[in-house]
N, C-alpha and C. Protein backbone atom coordinates (compact mmCIF):
# COMPACT_ATOMS: atom_id res chain seq x y z
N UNK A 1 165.24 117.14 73.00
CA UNK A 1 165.18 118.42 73.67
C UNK A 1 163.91 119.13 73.25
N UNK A 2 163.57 119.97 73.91
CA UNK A 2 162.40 120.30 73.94
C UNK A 2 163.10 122.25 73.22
N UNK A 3 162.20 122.67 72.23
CA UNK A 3 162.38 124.00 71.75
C UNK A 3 162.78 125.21 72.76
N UNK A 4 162.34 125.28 73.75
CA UNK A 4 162.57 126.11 74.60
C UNK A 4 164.05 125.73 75.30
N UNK A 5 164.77 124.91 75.32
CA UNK A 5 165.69 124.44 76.10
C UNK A 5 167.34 124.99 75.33
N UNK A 6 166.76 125.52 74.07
CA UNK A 6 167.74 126.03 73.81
C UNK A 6 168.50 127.51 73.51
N UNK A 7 167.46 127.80 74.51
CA UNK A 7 167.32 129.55 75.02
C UNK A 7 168.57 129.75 76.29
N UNK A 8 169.71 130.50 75.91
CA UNK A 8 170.65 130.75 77.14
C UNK A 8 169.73 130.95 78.65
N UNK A 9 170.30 130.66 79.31
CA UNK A 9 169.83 131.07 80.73
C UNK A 9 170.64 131.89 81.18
N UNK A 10 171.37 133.10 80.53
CA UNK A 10 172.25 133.92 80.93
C UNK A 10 170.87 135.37 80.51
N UNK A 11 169.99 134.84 79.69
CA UNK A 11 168.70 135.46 79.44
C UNK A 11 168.08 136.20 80.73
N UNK A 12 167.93 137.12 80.88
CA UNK A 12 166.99 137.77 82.15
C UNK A 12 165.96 137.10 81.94
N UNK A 13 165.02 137.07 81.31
CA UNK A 13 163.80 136.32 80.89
C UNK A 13 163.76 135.16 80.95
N UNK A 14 164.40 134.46 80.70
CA UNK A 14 164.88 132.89 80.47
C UNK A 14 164.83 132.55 81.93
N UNK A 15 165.46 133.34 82.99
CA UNK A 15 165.62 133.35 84.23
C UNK A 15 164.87 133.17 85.57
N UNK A 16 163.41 134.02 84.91
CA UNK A 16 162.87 134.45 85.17
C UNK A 16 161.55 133.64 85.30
N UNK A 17 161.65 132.88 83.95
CA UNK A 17 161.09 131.47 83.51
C UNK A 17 160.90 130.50 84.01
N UNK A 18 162.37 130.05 84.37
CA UNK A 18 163.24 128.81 84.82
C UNK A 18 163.03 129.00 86.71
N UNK A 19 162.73 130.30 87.04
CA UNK A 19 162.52 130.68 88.56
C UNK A 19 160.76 130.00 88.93
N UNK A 20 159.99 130.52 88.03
CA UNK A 20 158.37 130.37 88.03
C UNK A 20 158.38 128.67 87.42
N UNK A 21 159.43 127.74 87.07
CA UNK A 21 158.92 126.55 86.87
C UNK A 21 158.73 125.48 87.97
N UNK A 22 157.88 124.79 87.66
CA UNK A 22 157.99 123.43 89.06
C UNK A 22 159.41 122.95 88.67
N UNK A 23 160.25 122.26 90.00
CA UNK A 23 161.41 121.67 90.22
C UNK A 23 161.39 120.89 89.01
N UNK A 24 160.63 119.87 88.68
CA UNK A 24 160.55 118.67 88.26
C UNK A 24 160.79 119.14 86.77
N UNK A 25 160.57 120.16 86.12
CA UNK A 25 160.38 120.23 84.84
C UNK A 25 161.92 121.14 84.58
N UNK A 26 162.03 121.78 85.66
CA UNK A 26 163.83 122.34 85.71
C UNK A 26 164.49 121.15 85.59
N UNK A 27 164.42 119.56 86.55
CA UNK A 27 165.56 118.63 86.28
C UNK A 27 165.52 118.46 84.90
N UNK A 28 163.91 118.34 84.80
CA UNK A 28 164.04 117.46 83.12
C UNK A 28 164.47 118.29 82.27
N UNK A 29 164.85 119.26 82.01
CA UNK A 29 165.32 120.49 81.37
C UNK A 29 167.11 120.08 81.39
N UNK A 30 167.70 119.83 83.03
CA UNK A 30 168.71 119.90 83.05
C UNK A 30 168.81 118.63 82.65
N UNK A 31 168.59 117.39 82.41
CA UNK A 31 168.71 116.13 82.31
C UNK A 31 168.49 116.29 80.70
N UNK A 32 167.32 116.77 79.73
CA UNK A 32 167.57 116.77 78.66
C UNK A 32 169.09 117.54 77.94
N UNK A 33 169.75 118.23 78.50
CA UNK A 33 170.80 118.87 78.25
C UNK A 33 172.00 117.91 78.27
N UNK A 34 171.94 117.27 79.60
CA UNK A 34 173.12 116.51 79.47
C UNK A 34 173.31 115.03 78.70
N UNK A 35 171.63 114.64 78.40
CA UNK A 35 171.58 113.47 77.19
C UNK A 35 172.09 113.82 76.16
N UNK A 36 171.82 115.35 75.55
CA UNK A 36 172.03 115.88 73.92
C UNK A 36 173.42 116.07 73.97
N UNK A 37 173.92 116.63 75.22
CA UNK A 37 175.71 116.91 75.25
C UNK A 37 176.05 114.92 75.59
N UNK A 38 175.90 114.26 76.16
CA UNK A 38 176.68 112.69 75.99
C UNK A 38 176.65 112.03 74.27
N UNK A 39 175.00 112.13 74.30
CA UNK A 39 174.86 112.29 72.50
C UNK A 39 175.74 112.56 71.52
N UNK A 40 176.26 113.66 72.06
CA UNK A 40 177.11 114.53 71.15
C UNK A 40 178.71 114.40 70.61
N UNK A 41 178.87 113.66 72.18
CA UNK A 41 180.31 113.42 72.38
C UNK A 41 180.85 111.77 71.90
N UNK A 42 179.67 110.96 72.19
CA UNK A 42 179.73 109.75 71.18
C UNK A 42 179.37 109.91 70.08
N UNK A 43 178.97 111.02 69.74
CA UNK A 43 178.60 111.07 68.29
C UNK A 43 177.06 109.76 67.81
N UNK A 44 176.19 109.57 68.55
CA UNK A 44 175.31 109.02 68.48
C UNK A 44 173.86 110.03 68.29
N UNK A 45 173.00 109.30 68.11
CA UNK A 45 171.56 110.51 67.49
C UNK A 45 170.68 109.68 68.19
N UNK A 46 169.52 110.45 68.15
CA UNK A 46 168.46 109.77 70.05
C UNK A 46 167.85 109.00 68.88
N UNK A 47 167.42 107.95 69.78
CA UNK A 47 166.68 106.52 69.13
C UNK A 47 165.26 107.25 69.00
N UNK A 48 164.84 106.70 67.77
CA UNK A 48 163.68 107.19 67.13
C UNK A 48 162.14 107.17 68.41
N UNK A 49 162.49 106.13 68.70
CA UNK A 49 161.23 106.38 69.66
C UNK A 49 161.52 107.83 70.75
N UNK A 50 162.31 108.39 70.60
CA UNK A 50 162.53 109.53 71.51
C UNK A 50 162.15 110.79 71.00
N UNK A 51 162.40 110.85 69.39
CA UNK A 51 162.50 111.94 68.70
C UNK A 51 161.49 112.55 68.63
N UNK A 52 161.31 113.81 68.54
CA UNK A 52 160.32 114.98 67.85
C UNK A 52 159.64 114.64 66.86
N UNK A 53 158.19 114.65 66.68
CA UNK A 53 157.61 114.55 65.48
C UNK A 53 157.60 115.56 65.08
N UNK A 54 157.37 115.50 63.55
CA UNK A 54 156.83 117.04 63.14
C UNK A 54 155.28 117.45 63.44
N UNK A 55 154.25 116.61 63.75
CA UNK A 55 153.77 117.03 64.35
C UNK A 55 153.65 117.71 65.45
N UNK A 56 154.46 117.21 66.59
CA UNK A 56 154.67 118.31 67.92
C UNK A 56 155.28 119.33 67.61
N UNK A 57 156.15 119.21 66.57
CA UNK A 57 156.59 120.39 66.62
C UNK A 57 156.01 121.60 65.63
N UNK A 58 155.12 121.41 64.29
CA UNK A 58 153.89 122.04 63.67
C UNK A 58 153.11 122.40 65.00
N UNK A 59 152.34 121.80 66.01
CA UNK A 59 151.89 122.17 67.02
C UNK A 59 152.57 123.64 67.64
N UNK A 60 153.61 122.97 68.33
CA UNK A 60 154.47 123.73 69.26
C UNK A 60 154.62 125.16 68.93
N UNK A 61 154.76 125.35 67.36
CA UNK A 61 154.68 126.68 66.65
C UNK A 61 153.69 127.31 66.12
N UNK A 62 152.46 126.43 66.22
CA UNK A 62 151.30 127.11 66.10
C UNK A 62 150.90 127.45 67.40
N UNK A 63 150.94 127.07 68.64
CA UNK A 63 150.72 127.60 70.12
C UNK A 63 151.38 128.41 70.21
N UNK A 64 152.57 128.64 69.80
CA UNK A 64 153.62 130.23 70.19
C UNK A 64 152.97 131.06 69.53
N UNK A 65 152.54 130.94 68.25
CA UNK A 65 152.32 132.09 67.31
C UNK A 65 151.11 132.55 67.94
N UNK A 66 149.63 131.54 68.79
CA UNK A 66 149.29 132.28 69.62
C UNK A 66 149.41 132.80 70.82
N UNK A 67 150.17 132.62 71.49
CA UNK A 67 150.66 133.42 72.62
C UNK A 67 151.26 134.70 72.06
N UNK A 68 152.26 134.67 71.21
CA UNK A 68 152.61 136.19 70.67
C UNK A 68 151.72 137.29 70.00
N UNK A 69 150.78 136.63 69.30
CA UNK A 69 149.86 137.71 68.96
C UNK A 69 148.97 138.59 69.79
């Protein structure tokens, strides 16, 4: 899953977001959701070649921190 994906969409903002995205990146949004919920329910963990590095994700939070400032 991607950091942002685990922001309610009951969010005005979130909404608002999810309105201004291309289609394609809404499925993959909805498609990453329902891998992490099947995941969940077998009780299985995503195969390493899938996973988050800490690099992307050191990245990911150094790009937010500039957008917020």
């Amino acid at each position: 899953m991607v950091y942002d994906d685990i922001i309610m969409e009951e969010n005005p903002e979130m909404q608002e977001a999810l309105r201004r995205l291309p289609s394609n990146h809404v499925y993959d949004r909805h498609f990453r959701h329902k891998y992490a919920i099947q995941l969940s329910i077998l009780k299985n963990v995503l195969p390493k070649d899938q996973q988050t590095t800490d690099a992307q994700v050191s990245l990911f939070f150094f790009l937010l921190s500039l957008v917020l400032s």
